[in-house]
C-alpha atoms as a PDB file:
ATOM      1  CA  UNK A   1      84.721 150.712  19.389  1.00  0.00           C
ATOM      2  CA  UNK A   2      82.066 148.771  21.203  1.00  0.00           C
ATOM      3  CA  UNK A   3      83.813 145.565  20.772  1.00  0.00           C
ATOM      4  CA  UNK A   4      86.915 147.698  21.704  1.00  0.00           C
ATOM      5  CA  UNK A   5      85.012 148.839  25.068  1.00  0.00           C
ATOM      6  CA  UNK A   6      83.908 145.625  25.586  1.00  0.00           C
ATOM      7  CA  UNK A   7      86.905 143.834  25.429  1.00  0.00           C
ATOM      8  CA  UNK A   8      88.126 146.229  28.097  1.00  0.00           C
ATOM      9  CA  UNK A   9      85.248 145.619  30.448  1.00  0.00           C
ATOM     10  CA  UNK A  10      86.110 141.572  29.922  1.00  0.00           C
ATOM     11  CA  UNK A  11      89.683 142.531  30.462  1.00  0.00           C
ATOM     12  CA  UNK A  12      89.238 144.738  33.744  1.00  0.00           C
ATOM     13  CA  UNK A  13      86.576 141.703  35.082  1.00  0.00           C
ATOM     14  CA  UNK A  14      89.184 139.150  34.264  1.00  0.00           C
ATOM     15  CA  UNK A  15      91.808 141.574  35.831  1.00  0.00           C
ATOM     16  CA  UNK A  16      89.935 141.942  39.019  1.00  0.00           C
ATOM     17  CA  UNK A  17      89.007 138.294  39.304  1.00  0.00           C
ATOM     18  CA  UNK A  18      93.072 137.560  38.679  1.00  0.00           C
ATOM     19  CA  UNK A  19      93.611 140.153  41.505  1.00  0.00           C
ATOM     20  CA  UNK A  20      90.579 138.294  43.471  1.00  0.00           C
ATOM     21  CA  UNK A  21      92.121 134.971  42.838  1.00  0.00           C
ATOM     22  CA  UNK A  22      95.405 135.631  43.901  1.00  0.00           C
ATOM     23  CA  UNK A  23      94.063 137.694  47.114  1.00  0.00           C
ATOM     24  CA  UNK A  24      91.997 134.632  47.861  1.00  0.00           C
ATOM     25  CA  UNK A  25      95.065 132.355  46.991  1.00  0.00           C
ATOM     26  CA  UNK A  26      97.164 134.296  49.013  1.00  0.00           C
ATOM     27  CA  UNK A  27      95.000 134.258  52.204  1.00  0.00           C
ATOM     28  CA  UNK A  28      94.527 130.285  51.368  1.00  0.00           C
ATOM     29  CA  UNK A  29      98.660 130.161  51.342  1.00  0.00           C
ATOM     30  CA  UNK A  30      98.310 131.920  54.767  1.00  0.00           C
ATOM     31  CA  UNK A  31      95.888 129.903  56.291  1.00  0.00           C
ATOM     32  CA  UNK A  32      97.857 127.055  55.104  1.00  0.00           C
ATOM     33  CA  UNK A  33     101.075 128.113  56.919  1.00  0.00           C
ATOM     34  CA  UNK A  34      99.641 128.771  59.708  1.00  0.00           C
ATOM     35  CA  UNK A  35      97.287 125.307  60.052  1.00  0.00           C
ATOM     36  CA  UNK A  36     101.203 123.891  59.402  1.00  0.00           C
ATOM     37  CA  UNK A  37     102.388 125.237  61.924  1.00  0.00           C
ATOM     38  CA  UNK A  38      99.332 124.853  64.557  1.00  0.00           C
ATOM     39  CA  UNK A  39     100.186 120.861  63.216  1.00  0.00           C
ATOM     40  CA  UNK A  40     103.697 120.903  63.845  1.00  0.00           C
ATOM     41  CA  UNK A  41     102.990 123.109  67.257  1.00  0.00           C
ATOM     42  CA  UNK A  42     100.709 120.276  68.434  1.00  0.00           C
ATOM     43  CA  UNK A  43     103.316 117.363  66.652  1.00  0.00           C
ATOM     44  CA  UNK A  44     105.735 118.778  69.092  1.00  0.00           C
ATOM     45  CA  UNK A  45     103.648 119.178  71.961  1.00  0.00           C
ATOM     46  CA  UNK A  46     102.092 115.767  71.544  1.00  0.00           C
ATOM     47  CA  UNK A  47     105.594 114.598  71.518  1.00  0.00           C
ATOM     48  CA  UNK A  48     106.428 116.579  74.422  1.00  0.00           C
ATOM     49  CA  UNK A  49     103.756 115.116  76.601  1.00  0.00           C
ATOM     50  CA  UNK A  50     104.245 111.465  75.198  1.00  0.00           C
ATOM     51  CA  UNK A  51     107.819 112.271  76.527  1.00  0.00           C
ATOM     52  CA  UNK A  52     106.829 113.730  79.252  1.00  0.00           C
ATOM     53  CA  UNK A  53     104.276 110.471  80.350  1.00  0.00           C
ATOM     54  CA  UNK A  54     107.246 107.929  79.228  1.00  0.00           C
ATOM     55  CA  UNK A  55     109.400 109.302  81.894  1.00  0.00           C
ATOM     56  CA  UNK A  56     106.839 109.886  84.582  1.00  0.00           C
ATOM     57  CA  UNK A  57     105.406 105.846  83.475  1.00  0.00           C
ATOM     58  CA  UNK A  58     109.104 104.748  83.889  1.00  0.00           C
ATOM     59  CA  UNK A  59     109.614 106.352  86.694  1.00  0.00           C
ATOM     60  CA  UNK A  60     106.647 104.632  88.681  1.00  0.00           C
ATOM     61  CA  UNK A  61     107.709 101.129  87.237  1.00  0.00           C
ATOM     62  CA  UNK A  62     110.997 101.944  88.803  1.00  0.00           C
ATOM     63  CA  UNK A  63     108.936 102.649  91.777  1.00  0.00           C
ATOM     64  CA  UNK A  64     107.091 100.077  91.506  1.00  0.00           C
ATOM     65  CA  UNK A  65     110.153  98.076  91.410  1.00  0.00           C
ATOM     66  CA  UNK A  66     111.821  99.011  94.105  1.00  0.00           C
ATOM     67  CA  UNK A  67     108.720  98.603  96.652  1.00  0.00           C
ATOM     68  CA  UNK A  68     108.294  94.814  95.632  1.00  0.00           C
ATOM     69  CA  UNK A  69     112.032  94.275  96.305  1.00  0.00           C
ATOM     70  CA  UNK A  70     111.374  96.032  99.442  1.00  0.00           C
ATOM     71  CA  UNK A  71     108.266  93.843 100.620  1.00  0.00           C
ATOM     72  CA  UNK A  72     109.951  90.724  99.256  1.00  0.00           C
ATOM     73  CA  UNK A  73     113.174  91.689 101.398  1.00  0.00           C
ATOM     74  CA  UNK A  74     110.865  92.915 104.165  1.00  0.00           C
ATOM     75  CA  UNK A  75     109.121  89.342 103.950  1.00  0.00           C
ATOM     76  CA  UNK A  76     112.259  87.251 103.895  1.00  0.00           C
ATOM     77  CA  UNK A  77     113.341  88.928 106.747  1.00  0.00           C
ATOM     78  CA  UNK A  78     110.742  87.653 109.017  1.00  0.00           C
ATOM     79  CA  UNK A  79     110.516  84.699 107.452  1.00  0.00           C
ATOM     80  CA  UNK A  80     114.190  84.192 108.041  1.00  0.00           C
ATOM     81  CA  UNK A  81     113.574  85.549 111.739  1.00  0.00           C
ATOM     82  CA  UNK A  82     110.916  82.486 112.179  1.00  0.00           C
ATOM     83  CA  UNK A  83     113.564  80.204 111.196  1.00  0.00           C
ATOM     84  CA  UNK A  84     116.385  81.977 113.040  1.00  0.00           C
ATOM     85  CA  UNK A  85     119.491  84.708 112.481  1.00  0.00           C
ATOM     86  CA  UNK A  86     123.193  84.691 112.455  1.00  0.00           C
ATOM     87  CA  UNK A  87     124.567  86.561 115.764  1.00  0.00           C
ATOM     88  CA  UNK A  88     127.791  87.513 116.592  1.00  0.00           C
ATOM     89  CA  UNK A  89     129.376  86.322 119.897  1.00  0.00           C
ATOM     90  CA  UNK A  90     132.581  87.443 121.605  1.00  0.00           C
ATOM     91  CA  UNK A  91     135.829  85.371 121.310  1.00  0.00           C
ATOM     92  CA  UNK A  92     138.497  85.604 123.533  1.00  0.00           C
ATOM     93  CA  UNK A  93     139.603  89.476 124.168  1.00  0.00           C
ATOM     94  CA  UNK A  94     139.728  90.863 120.318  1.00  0.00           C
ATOM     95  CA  UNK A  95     137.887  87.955 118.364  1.00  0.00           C
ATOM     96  CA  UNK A  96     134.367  87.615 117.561  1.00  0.00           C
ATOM     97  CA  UNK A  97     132.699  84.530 116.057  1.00  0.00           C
ATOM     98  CA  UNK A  98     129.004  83.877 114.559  1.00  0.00           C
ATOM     99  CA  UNK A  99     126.646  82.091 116.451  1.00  0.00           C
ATOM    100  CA  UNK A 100     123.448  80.558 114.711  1.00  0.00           C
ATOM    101  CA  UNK A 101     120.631  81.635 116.974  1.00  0.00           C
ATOM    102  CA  UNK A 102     117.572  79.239 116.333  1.00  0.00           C
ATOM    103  CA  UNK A 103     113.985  80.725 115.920  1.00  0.00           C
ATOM    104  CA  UNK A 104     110.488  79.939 117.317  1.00  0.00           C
ATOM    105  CA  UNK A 105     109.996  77.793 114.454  1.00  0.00           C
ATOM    106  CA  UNK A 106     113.068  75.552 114.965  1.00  0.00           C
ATOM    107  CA  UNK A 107     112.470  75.777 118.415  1.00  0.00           C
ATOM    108  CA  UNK A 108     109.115  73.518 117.860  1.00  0.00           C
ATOM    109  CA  UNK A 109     111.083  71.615 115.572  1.00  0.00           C
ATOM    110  CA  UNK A 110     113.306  70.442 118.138  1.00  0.00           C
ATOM    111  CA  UNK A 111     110.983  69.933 121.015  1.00  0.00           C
ATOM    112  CA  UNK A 112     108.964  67.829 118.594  1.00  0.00           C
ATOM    113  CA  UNK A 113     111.748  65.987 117.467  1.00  0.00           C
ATOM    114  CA  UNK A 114     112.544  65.484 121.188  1.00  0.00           C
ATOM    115  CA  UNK A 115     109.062  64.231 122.037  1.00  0.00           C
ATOM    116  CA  UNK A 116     109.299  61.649 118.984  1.00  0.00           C
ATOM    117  CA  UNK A 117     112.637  60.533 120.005  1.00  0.00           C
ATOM    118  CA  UNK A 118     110.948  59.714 123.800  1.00  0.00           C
ATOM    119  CA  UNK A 119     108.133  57.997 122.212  1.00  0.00           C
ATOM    120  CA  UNK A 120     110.171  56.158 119.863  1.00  0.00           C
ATOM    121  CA  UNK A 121     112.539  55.030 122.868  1.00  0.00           C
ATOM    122  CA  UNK A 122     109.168  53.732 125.048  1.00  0.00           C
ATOM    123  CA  UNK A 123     107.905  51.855 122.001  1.00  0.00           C
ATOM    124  CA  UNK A 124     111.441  50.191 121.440  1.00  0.00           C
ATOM    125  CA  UNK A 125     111.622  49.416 125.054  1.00  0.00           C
ATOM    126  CA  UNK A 126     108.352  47.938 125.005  1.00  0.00           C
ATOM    127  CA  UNK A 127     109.045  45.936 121.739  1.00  0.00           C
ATOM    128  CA  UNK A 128     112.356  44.517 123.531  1.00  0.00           C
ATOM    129  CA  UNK A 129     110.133  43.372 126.879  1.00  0.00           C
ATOM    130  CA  UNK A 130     107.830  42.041 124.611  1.00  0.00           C
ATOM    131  CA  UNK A 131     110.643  40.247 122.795  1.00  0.00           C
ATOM    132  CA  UNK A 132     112.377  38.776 126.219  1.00  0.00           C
ATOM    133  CA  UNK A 133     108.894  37.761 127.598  1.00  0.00           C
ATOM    134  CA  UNK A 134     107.719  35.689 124.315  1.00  0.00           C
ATOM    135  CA  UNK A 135     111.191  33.800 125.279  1.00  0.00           C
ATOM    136  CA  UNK A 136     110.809  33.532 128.576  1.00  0.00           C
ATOM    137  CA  UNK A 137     108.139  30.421 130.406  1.00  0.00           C
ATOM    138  CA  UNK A 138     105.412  31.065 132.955  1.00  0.00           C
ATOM    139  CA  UNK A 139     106.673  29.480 135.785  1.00  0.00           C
ATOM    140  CA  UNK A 140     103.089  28.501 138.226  1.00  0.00           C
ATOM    141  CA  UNK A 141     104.922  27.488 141.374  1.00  0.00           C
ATOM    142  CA  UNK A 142     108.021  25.122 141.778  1.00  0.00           C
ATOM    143  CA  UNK A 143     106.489  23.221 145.026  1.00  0.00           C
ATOM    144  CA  UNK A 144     103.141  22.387 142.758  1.00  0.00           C
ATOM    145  CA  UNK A 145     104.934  20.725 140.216  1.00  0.00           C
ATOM    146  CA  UNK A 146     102.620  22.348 137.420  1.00  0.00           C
ATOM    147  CA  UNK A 147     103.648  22.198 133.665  1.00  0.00           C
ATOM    148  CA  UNK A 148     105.381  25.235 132.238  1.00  0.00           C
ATOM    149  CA  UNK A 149     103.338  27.248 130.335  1.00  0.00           C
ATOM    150  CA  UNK A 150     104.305  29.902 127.103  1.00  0.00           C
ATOM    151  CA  UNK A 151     103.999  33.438 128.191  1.00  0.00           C
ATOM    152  CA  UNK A 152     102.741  34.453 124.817  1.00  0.00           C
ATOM    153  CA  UNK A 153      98.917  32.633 125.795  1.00  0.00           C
ATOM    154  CA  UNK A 154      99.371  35.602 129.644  1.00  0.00           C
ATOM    155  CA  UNK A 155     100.697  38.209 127.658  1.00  0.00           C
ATOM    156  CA  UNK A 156      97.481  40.208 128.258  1.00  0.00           C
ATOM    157  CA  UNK A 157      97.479  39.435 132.072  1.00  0.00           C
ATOM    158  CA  UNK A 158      98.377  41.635 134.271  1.00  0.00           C
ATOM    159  CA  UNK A 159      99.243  39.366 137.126  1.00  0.00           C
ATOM    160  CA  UNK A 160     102.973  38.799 136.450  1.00  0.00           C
ATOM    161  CA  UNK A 161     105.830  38.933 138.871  1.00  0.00           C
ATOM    162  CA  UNK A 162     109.618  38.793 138.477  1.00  0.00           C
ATOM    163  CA  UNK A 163     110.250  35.423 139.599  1.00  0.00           C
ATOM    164  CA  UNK A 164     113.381  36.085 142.127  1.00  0.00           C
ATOM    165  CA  UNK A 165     113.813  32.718 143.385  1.00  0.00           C
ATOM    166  CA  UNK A 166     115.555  31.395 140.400  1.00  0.00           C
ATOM    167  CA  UNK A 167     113.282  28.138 139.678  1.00  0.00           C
ATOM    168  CA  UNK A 168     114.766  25.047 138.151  1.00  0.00           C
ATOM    169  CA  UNK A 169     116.756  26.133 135.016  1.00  0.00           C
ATOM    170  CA  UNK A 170     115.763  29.778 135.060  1.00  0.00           C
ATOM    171  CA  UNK A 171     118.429  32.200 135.770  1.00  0.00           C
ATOM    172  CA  UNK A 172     118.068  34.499 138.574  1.00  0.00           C
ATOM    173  CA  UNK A 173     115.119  37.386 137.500  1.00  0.00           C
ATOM    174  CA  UNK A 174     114.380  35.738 134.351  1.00  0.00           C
ATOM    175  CA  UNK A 175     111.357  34.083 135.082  1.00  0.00           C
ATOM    176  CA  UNK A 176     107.784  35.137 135.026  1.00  0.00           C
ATOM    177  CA  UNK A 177     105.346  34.243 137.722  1.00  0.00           C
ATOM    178  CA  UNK A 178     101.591  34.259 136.859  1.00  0.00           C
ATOM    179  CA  UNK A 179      99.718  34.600 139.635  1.00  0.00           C
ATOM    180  CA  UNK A 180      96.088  34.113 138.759  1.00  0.00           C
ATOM    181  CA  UNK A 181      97.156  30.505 136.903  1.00  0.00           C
END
């Protein structure tokens, strides 16, 4: 009977460790379903908010975007305005044409193309008196009978005068007069 007795006691321990086991088992099964579900709560949530900060990123590149094709327009524009804009002007009683209306930049442009065109004209003229006086003779005085003498050797005086009188062999204005020589 003892072994009887104690076989019972070993059963009922065993029993009430099974029963403990499985309690314990259980509750580790619940805590389990519910850490799965806190994970997939915060996979969706994480996935949420990475949604949520794709959109609001893309949204501010967009943005972004737009604002540099804004100041890039915004720049061209006065750029453009330097350089000058397209204006409509009237044409006859229903028609209207476009006008090119220069800018403060082609403005200068002009005017300095203007002042280089007048200083290329005075050189050119100067180049062509040059030219005629290097072929013309220094004529000292007819009535003194003094050789003729190259210009080019006076060309830095400043003493010479038209000759008007048309000396010997000189058409009329062509000669040059020195009158320090």
């Amino acid at each position: 009977e003892q072994l009887q007795n104690e076989a019972w006691q070993h059963q009922s321990q065993l029993v009430e460790q099974l029963s403990s086991s499985q309690r314990q088992t259980e509750a580790l099964q619940g805590v389990l379903q519910q850490l799965q579900q806190d994970l997939t709560h915060a996979r969706s949530s994480s996935e949420e908010r990475e949604s949520i900060v794709r959109t609001a990123v893309s949204g501010l590149v967009v943005q972004l975007a737009m604002a540099e094709g804004s100041l890039a327009r915004l720049q061209l524009g006065l750029s453009i305005s330097r350089l000058g804009n397209l204006g409509v002007s009237r044409a006859g009683a229903l028609g209207f044409t476009e006008v090119w209306e220069d800018g403060p930049v082609m403005r200068e442009a002009a005017a300095r193309q203007a002042v280089l065109h007048k200083a290329r004209e005075e050189v050119e003229a100067a180049r062509k008196v040059r030219m005629r006086a290097a072929a013309l003779c220094c004529f000292i005085s007819a009535s003194s009978k003094t050789c003729v003498q190259v210009l080019s050797s006076h060309l830095a005086c400043q003493h010479f005068e038209q000759d008007k009188t048309g000396s010997k062999g000189s058409k009329e204005g062509e000669g040059v007069i020195c009158t320090t020589c």
